[in-house]
N, C-alpha and C. Protein backbone atom coordinates (compact mmCIF):
# COMPACT_ATOMS: atom_id res chain seq x y z
N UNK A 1 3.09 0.54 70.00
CA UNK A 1 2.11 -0.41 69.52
C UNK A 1 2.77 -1.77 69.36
N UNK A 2 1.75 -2.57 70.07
CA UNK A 2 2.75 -4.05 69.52
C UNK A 2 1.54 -4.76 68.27
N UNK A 3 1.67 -6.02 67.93
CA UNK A 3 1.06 -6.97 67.02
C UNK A 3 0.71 -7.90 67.69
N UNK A 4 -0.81 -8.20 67.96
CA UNK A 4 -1.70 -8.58 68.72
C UNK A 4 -2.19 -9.88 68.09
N UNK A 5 -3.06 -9.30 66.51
CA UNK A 5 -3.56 -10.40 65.67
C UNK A 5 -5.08 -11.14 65.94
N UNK A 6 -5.77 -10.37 67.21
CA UNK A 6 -6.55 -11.20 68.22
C UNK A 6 -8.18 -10.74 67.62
N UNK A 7 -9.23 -11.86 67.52
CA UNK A 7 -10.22 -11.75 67.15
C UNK A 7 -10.24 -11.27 67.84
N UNK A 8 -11.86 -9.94 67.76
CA UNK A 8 -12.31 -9.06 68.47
C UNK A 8 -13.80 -8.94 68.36
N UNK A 9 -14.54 -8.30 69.23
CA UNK A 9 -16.02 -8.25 69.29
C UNK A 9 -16.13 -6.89 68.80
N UNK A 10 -16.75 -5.87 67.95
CA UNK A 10 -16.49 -4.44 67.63
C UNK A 10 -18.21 -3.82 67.40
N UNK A 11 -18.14 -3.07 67.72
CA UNK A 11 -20.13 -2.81 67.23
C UNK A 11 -19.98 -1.49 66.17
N UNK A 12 -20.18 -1.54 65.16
CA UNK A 12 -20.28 -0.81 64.33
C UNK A 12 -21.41 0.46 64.12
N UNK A 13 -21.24 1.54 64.08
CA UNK A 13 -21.75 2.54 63.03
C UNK A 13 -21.90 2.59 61.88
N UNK A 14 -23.17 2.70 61.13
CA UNK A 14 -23.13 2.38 59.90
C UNK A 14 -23.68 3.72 59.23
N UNK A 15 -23.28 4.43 58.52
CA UNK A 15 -23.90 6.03 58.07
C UNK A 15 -23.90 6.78 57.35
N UNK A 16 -24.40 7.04 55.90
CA UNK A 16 -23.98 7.54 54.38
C UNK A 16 -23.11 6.58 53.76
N UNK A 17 -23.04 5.37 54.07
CA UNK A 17 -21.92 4.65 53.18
C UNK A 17 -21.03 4.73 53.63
N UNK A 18 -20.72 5.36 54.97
CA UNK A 18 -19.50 5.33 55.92
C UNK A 18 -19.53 4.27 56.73
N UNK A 19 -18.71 3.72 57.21
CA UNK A 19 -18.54 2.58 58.21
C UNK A 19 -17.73 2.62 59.59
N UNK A 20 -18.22 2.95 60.80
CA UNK A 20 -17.03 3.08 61.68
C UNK A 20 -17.53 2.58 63.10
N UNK A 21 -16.46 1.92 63.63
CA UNK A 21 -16.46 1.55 64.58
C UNK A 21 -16.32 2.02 66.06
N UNK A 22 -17.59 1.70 67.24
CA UNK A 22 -17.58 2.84 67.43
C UNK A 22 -17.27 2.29 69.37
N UNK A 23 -17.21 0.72 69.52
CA UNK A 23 -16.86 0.06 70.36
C UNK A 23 -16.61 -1.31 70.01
N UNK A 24 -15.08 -1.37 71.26
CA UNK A 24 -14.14 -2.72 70.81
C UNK A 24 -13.64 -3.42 71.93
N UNK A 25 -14.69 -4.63 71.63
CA UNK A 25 -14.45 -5.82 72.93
C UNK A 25 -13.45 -6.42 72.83
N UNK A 26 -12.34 -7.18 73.71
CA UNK A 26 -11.55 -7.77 73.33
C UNK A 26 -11.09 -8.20 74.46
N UNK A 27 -10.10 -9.02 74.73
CA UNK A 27 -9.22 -9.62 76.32
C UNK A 27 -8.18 -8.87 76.88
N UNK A 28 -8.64 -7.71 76.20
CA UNK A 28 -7.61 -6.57 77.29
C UNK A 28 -8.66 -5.70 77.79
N UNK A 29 -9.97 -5.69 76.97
CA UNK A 29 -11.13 -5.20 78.18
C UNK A 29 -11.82 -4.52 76.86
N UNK A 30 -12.70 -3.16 77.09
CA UNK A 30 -13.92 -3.17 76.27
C UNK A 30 -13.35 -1.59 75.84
N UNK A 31 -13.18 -0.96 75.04
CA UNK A 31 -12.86 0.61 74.47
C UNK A 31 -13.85 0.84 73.56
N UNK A 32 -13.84 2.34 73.84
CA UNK A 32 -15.04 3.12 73.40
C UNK A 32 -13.92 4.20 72.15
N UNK A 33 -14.16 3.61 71.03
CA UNK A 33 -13.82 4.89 69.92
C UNK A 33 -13.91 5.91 70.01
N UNK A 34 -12.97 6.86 69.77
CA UNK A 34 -13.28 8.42 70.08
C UNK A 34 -13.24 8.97 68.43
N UNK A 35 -12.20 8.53 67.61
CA UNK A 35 -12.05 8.56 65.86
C UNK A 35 -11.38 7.93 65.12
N UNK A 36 -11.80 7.59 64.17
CA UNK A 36 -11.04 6.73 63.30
C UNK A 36 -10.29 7.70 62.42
N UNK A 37 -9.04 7.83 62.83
CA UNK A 37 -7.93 8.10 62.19
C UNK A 37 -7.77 7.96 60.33
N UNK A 38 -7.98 6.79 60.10
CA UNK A 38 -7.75 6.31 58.77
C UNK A 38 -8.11 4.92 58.47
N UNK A 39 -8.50 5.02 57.41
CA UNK A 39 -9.29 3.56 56.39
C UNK A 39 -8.26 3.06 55.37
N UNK A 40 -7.86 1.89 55.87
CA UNK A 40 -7.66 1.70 54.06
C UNK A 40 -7.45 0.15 53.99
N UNK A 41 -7.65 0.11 52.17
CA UNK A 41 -8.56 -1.15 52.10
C UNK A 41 -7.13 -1.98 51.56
N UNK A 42 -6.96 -2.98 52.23
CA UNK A 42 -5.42 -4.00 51.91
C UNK A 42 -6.15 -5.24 51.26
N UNK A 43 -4.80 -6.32 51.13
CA UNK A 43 -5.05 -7.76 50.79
C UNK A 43 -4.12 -8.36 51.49
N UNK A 44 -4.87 -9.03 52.62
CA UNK A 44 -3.92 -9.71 53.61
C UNK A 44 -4.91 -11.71 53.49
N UNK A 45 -3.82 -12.35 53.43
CA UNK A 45 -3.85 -13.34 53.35
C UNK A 45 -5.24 -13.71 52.89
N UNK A 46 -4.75 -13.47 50.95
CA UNK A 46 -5.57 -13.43 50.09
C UNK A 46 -7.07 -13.38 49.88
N UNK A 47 -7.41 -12.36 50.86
CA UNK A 47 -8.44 -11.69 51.28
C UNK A 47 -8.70 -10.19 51.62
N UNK A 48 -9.44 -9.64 51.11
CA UNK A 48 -9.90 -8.02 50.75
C UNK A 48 -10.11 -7.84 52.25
N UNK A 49 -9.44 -6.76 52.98
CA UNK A 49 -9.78 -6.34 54.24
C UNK A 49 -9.47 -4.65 54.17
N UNK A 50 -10.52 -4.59 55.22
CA UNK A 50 -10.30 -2.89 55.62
C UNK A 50 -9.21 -2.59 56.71
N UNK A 51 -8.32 -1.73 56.49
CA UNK A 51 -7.51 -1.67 58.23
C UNK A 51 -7.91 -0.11 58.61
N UNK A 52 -8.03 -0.15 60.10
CA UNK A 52 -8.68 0.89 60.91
C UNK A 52 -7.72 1.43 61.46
N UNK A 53 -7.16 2.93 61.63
CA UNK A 53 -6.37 2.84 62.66
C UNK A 53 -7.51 3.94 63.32
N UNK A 54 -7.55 3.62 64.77
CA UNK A 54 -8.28 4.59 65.61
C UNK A 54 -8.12 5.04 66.99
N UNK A 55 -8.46 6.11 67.27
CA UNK A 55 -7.74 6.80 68.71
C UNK A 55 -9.45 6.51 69.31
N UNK A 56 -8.64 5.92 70.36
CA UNK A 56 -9.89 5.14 71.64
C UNK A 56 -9.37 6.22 73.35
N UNK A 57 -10.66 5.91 73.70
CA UNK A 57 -10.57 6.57 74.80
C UNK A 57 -9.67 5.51 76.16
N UNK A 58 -8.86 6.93 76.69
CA UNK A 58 -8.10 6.38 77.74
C UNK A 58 -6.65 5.47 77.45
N UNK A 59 -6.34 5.67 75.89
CA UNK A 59 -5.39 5.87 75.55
C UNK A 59 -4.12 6.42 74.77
N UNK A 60 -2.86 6.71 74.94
CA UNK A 60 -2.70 8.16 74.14
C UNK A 60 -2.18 7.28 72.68
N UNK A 61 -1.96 6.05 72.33
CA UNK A 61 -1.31 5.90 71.20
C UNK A 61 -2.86 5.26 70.10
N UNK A 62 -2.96 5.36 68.94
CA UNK A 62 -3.92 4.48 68.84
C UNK A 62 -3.76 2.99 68.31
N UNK A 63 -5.36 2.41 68.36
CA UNK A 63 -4.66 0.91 67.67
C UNK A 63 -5.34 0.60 66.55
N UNK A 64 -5.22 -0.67 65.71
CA UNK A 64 -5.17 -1.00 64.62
C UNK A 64 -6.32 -2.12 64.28
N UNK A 65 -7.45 -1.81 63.57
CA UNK A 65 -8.15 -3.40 63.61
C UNK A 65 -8.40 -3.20 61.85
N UNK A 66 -8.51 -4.66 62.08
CA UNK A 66 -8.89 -5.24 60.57
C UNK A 66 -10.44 -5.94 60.68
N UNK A 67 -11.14 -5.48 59.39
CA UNK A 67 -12.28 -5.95 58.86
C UNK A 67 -12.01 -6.74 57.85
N UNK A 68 -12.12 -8.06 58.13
CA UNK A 68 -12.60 -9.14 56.93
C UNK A 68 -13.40 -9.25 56.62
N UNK A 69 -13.57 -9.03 54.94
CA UNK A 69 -14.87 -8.57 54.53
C UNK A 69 -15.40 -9.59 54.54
N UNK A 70 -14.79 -10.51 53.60
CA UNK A 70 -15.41 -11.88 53.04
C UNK A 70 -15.98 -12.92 54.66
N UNK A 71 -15.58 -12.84 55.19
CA UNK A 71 -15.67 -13.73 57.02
C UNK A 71 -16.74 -12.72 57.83
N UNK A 72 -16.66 -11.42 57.44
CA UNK A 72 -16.99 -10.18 58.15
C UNK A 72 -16.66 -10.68 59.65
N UNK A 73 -15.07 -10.85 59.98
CA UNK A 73 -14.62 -11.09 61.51
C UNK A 73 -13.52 -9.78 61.39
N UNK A 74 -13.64 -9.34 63.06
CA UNK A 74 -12.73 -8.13 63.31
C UNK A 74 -11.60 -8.78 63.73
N UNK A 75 -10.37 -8.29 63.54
CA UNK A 75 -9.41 -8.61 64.37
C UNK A 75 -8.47 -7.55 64.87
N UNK A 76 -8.09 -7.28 66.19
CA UNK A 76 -7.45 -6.70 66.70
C UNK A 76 -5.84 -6.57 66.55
N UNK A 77 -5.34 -5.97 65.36
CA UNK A 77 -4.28 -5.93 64.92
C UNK A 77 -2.88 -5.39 65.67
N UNK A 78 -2.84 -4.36 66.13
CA UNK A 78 -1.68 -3.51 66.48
C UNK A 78 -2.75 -2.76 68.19
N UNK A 79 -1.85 -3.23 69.24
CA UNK A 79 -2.33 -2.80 70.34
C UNK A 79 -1.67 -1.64 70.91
């Protein structure tokens, strides 16, 4: 995995108070979520964000996005 940092386009699932993402546009091309691995909620540059790590189709490692809550912008963290 490298550190990317790169806004992203993401379309969300929204479902019991669960939140997951379930496709992720970006300039390395468009991935389709297969599971989100793990949630958890940080403070990155003094702002409340969610980090995602999730296994996408058609690749074997997974990657990393962040939800800014307060902006509600995705960013493509760890590729």
């Amino acid at each position: 995995m490298k550190l990317v940092r790169e806004k992203a386009n993401v379309l969300v699932l929204f479902g019991q108070s669960v939140m997951n993402p379930i496709m992720i546009m970006c300039s390395f091309g468009a991935f389709k979520v297969n599971r989100v691995l793990s949630i958890s909620k940080e403070r990155r540059y003094l702002r409340d964000c969610y980090m995602f790590l999730c296994s996408v189709e058609g690749r074997d490692e997974p990657i990393e996005l962040r939800w800014d809550i307060e902006g509600n912008i995705w960013f493509l963290e760890k590729f």
